[in-house]
PDB file of N, CA and C in Angstrom:
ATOM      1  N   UNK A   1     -36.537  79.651 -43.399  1.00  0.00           N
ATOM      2  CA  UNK A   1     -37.248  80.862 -43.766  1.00  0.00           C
ATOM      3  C   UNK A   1     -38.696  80.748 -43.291  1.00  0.00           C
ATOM      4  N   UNK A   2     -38.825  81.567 -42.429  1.00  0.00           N
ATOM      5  CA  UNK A   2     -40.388  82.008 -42.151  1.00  0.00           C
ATOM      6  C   UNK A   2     -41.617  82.336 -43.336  1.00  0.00           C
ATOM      7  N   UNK A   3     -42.797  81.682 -43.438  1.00  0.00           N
ATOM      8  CA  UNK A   3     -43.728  81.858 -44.570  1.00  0.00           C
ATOM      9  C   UNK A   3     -44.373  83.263 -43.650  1.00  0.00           C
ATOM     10  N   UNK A   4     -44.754  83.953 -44.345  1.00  0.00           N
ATOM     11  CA  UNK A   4     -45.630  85.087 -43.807  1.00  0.00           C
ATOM     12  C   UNK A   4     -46.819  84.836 -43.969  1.00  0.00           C
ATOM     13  N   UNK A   5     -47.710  84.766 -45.269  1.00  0.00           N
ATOM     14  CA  UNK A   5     -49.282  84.882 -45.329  1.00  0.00           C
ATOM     15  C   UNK A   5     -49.617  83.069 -46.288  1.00  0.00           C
ATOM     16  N   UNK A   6     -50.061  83.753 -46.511  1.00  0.00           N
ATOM     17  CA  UNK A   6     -50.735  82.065 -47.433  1.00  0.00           C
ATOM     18  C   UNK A   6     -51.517  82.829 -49.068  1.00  0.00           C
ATOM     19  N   UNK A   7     -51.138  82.025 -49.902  1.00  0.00           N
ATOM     20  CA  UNK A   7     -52.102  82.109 -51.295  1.00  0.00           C
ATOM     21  C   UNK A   7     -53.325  81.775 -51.225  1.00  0.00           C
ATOM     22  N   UNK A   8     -54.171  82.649 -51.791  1.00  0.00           N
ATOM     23  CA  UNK A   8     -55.545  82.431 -51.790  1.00  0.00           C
ATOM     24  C   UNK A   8     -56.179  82.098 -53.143  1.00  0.00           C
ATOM     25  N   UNK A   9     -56.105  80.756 -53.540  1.00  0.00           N
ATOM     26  CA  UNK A   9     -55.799  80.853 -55.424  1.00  0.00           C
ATOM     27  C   UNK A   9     -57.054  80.423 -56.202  1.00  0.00           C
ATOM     28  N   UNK A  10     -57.541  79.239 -54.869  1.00  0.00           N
ATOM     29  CA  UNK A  10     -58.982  78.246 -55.264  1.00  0.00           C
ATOM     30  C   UNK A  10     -59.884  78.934 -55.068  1.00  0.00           C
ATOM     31  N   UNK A  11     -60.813  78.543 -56.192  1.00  0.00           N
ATOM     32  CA  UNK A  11     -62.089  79.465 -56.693  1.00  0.00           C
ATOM     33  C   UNK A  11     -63.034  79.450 -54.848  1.00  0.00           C
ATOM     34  N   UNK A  12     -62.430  78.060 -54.432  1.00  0.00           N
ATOM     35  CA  UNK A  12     -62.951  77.657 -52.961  1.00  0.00           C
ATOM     36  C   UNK A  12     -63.014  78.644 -51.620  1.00  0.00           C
ATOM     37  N   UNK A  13     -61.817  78.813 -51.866  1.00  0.00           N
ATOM     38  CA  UNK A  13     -60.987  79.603 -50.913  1.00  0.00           C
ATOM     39  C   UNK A  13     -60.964  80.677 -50.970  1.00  0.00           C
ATOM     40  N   UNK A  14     -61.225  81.258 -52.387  1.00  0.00           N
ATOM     41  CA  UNK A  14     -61.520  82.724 -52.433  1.00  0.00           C
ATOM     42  C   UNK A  14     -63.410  82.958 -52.003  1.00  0.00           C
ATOM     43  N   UNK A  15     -64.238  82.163 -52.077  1.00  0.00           N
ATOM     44  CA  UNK A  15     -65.509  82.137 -51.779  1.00  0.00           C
ATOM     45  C   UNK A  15     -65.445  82.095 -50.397  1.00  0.00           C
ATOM     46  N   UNK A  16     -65.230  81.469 -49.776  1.00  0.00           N
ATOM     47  CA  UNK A  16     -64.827  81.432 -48.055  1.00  0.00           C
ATOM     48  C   UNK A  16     -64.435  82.490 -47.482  1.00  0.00           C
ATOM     49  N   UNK A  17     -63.412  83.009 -48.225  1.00  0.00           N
ATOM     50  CA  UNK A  17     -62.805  84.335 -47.407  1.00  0.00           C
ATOM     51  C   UNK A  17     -63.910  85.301 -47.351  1.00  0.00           C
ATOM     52  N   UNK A  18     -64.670  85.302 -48.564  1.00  0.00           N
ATOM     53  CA  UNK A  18     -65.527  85.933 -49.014  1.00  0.00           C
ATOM     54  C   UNK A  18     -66.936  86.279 -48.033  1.00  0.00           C
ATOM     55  N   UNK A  19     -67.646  84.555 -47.585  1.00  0.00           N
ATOM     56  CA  UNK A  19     -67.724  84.614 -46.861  1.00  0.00           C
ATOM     57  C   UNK A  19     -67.285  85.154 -45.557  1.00  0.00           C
ATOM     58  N   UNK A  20     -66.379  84.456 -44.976  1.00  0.00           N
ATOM     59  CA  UNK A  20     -65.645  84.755 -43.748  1.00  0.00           C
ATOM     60  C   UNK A  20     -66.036  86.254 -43.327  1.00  0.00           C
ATOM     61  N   UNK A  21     -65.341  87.261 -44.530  1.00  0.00           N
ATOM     62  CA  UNK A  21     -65.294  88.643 -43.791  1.00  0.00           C
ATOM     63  C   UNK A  21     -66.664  89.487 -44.218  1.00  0.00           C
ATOM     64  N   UNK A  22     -67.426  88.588 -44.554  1.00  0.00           N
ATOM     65  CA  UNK A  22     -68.947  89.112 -44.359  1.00  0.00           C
ATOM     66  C   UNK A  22     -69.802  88.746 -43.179  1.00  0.00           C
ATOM     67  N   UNK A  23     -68.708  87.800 -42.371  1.00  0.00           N
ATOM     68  CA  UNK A  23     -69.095  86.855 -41.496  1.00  0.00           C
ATOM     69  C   UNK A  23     -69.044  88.355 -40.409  1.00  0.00           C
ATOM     70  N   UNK A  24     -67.731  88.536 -40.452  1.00  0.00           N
ATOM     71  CA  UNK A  24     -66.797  89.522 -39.411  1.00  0.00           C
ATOM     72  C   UNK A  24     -67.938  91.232 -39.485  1.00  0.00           C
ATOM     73  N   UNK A  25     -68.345  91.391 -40.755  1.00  0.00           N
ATOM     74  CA  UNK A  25     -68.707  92.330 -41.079  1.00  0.00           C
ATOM     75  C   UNK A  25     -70.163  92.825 -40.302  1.00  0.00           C
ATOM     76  N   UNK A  26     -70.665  91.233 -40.028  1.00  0.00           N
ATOM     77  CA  UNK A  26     -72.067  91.327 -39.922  1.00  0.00           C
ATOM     78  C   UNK A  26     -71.637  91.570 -38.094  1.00  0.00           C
ATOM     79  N   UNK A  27     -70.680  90.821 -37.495  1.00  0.00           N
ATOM     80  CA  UNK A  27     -70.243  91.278 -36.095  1.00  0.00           C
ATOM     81  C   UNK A  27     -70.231  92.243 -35.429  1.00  0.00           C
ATOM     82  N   UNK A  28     -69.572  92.922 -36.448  1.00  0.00           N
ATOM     83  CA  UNK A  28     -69.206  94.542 -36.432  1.00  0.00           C
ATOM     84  C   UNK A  28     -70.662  95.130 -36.545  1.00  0.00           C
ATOM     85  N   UNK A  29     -71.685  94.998 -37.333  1.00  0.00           N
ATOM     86  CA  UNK A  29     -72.856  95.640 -37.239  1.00  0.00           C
ATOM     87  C   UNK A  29     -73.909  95.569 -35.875  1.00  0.00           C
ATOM     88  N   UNK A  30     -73.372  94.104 -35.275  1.00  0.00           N
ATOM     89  CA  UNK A  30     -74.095  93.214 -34.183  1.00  0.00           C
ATOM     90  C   UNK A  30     -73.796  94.406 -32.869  1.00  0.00           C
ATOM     91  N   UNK A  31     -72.672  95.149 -33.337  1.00  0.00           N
ATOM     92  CA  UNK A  31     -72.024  96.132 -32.149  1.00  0.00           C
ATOM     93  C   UNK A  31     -72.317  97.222 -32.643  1.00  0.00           C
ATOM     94  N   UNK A  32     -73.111  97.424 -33.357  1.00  0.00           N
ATOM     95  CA  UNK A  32     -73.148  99.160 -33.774  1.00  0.00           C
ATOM     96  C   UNK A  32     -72.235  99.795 -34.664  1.00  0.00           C
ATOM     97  N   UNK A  33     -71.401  99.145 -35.140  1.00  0.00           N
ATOM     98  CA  UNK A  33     -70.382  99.779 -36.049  1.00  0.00           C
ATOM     99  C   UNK A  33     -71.069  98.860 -37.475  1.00  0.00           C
ATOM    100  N   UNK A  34     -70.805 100.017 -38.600  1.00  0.00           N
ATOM    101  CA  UNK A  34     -71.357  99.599 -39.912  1.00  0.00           C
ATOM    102  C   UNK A  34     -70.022 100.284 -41.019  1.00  0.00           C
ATOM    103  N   UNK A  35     -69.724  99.321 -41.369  1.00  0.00           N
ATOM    104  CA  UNK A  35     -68.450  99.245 -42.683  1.00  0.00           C
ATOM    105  C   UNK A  35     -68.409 100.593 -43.560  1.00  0.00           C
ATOM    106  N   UNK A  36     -70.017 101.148 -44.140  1.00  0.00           N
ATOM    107  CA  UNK A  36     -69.862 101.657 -45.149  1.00  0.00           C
ATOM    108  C   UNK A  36     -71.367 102.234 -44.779  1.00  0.00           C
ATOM    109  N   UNK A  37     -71.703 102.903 -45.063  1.00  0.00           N
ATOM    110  CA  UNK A  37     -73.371 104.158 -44.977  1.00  0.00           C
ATOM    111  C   UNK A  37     -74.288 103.179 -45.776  1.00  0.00           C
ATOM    112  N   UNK A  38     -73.750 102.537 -47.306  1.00  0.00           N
ATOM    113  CA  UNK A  38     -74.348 102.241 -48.251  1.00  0.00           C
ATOM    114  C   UNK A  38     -75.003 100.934 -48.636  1.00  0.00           C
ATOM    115  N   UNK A  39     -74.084  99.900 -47.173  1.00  0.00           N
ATOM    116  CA  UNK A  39     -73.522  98.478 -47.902  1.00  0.00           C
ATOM    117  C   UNK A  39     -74.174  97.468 -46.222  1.00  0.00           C
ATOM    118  N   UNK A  40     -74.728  97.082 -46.330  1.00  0.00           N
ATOM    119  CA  UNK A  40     -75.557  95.780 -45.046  1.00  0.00           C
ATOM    120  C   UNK A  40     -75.022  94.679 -45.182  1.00  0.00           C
ATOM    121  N   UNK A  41     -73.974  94.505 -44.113  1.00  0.00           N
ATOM    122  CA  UNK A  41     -73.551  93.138 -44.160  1.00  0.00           C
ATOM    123  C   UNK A  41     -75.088  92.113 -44.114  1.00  0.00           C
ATOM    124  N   UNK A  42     -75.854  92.251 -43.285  1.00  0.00           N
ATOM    125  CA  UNK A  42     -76.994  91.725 -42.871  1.00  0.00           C
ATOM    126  C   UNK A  42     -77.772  91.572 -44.001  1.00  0.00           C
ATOM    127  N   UNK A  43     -78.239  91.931 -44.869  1.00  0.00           N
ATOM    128  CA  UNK A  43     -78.936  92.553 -45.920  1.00  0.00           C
ATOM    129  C   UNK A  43     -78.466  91.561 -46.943  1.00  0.00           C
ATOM    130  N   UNK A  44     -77.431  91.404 -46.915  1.00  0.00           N
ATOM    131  CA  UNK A  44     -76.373  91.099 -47.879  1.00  0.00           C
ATOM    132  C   UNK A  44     -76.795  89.696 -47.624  1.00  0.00           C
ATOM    133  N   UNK A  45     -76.140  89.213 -46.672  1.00  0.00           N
ATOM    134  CA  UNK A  45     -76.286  87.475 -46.240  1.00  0.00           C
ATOM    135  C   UNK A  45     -77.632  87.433 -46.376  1.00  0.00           C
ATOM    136  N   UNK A  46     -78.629  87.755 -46.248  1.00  0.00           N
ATOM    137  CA  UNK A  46     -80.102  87.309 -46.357  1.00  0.00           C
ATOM    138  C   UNK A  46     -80.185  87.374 -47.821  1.00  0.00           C
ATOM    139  N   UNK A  47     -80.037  88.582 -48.903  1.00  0.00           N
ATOM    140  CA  UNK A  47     -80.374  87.901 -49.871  1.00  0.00           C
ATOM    141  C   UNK A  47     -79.874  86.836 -50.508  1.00  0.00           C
ATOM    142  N   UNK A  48     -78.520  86.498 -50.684  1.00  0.00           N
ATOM    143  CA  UNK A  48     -77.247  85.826 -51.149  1.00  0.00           C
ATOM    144  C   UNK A  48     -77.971  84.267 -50.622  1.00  0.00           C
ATOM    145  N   UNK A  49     -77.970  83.909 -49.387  1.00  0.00           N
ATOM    146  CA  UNK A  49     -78.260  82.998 -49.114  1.00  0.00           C
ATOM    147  C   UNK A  49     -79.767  82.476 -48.439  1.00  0.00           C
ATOM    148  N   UNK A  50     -80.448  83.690 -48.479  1.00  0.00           N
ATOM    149  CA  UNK A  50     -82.071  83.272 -48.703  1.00  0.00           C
ATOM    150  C   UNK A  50     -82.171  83.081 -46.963  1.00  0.00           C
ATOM    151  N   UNK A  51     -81.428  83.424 -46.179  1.00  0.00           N
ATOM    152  CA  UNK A  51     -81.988  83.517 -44.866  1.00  0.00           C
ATOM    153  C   UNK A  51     -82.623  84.506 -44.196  1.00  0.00           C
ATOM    154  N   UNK A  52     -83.345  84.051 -42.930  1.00  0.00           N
ATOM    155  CA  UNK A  52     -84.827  84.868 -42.593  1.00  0.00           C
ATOM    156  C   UNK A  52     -84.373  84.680 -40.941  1.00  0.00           C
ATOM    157  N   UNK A  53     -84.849  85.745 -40.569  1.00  0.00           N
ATOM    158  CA  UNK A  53     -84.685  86.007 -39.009  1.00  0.00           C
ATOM    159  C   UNK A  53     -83.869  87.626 -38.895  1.00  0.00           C
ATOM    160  N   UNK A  54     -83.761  87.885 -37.414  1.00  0.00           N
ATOM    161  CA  UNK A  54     -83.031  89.169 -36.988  1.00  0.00           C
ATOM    162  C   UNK A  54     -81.776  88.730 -37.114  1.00  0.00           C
ATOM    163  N   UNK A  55     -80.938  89.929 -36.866  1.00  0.00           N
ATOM    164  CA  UNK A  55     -79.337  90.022 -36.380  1.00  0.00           C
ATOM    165  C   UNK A  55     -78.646  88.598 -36.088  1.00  0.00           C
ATOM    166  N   UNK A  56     -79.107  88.941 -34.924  1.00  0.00           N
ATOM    167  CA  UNK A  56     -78.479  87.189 -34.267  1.00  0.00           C
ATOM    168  C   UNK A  56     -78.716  85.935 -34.611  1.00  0.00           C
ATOM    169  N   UNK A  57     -80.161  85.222 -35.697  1.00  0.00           N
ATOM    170  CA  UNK A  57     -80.274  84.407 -35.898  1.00  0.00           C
ATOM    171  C   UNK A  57     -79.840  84.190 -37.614  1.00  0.00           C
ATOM    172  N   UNK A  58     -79.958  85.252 -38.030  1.00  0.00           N
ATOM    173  CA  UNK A  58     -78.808  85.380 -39.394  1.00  0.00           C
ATOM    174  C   UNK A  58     -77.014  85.029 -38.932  1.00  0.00           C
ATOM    175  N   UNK A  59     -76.917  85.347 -37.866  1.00  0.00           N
ATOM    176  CA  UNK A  59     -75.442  85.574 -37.885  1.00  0.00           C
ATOM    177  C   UNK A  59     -75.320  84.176 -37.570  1.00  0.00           C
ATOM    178  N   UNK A  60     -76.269  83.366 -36.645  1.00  0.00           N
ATOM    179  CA  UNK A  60     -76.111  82.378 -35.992  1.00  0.00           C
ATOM    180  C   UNK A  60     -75.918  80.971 -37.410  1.00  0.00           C
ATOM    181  N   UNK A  61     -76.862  81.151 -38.645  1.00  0.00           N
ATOM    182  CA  UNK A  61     -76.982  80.609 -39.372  1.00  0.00           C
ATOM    183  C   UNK A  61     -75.854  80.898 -40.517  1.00  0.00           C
ATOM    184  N   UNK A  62     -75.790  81.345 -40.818  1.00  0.00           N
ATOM    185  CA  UNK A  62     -74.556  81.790 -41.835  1.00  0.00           C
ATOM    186  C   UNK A  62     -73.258  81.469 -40.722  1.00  0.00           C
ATOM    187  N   UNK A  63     -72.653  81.505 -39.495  1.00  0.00           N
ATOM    188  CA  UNK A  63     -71.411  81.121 -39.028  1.00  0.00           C
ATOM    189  C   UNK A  63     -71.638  79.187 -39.052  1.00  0.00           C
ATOM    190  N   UNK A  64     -72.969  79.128 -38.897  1.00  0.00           N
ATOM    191  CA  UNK A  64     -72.549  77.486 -39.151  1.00  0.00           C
ATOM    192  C   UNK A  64     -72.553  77.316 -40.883  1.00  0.00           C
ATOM    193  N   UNK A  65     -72.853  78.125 -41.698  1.00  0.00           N
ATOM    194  CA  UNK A  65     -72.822  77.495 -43.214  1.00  0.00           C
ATOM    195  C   UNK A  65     -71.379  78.011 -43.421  1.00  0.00           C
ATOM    196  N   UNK A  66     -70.726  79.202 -42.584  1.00  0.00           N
ATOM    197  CA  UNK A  66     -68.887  79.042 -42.733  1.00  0.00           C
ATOM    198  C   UNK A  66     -68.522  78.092 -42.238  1.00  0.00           C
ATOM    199  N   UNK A  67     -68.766  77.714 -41.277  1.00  0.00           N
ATOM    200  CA  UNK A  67     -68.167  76.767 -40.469  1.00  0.00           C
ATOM    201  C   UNK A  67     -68.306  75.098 -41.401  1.00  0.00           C
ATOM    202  N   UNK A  68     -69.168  74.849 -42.249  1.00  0.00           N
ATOM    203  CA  UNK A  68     -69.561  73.870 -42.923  1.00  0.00           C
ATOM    204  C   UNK A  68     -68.193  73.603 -44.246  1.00  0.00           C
ATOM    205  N   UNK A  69     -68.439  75.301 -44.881  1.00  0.00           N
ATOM    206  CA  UNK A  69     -67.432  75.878 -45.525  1.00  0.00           C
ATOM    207  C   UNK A  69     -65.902  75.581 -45.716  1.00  0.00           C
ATOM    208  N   UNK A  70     -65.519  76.263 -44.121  1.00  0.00           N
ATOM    209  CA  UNK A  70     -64.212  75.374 -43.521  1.00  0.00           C
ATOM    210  C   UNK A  70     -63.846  74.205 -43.492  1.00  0.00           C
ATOM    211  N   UNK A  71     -64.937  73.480 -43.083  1.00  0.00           N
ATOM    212  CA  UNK A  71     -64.426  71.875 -42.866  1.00  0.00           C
ATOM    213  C   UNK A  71     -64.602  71.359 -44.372  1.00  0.00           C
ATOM    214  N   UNK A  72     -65.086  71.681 -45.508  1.00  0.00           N
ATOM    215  CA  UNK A  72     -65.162  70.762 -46.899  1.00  0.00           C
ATOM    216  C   UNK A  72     -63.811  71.748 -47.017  1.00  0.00           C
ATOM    217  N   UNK A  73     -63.079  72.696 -46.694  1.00  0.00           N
ATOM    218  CA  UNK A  73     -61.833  72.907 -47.578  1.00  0.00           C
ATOM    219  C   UNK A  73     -61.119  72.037 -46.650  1.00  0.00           C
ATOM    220  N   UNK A  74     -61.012  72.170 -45.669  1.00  0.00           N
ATOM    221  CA  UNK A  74     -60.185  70.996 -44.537  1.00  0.00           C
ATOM    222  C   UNK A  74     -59.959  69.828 -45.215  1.00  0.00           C
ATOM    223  N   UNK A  75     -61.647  69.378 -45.453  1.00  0.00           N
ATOM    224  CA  UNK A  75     -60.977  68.478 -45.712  1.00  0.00           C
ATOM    225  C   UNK A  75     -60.218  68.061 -47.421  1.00  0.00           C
ATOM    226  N   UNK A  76     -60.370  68.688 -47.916  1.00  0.00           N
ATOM    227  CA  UNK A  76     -59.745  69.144 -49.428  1.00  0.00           C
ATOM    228  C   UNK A  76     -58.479  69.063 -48.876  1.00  0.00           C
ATOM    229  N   UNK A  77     -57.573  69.967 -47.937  1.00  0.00           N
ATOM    230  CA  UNK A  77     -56.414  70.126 -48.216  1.00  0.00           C
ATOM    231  C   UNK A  77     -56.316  71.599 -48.069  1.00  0.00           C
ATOM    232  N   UNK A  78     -57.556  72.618 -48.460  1.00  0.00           N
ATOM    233  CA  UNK A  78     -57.040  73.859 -48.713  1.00  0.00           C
ATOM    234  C   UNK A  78     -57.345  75.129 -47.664  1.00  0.00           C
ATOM    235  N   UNK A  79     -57.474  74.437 -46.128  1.00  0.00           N
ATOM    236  CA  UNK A  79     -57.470  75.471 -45.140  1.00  0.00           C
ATOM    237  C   UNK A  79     -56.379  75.322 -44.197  1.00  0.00           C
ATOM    238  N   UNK A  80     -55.573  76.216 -44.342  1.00  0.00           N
ATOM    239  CA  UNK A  80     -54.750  76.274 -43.065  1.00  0.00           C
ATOM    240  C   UNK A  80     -55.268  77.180 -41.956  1.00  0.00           C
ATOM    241  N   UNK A  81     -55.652  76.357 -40.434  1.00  0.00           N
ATOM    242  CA  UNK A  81     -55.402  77.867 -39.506  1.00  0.00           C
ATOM    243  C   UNK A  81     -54.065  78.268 -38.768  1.00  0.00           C
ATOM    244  N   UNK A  82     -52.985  77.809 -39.419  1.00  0.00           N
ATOM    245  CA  UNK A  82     -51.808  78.546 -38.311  1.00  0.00           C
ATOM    246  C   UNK A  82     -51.564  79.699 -39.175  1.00  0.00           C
TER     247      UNK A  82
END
């Protein structure tokens, strides 16, 4: 039997994702497209995590604190990428 998706259960793993698609979100703004009229991915990651700079050097800094993210669940046990 084929698994389809994966459980997302750890307080960990749900923070990551969390991350993650604020990660994706802020991408999408990097191109001119914005999620919602109301809501700054950009805006968002600067206050949350206290970073300073434009577009690209926010995005640049927050994909390495996911990327940091990833590898402590790695190495936990609790990231799959297939």
């Amino acid at each position: 039997m084929n698994e389809i998706g994966h459980a997302i259960t750890h307080p960990d793993q749900i923070e990551y994702y969390s991350m993650y698609s604020t990660l994706k979100a802020l991408e999408l703004e990097m191109k001119g497209i914005r999620m919602t009229r109301n809501y700054s991915a950009y805006v968002a990651i600067k206050k949350r995590y206290g970073l300073k700079g434009n577009r690209q050097k926010i995005y640049d800094q927050f994909n390495a604190i996911c990327d940091e993210k990833r590898k402590e669940l790695q190495s936990m046990g609790l990231y799959r990428s297939d």
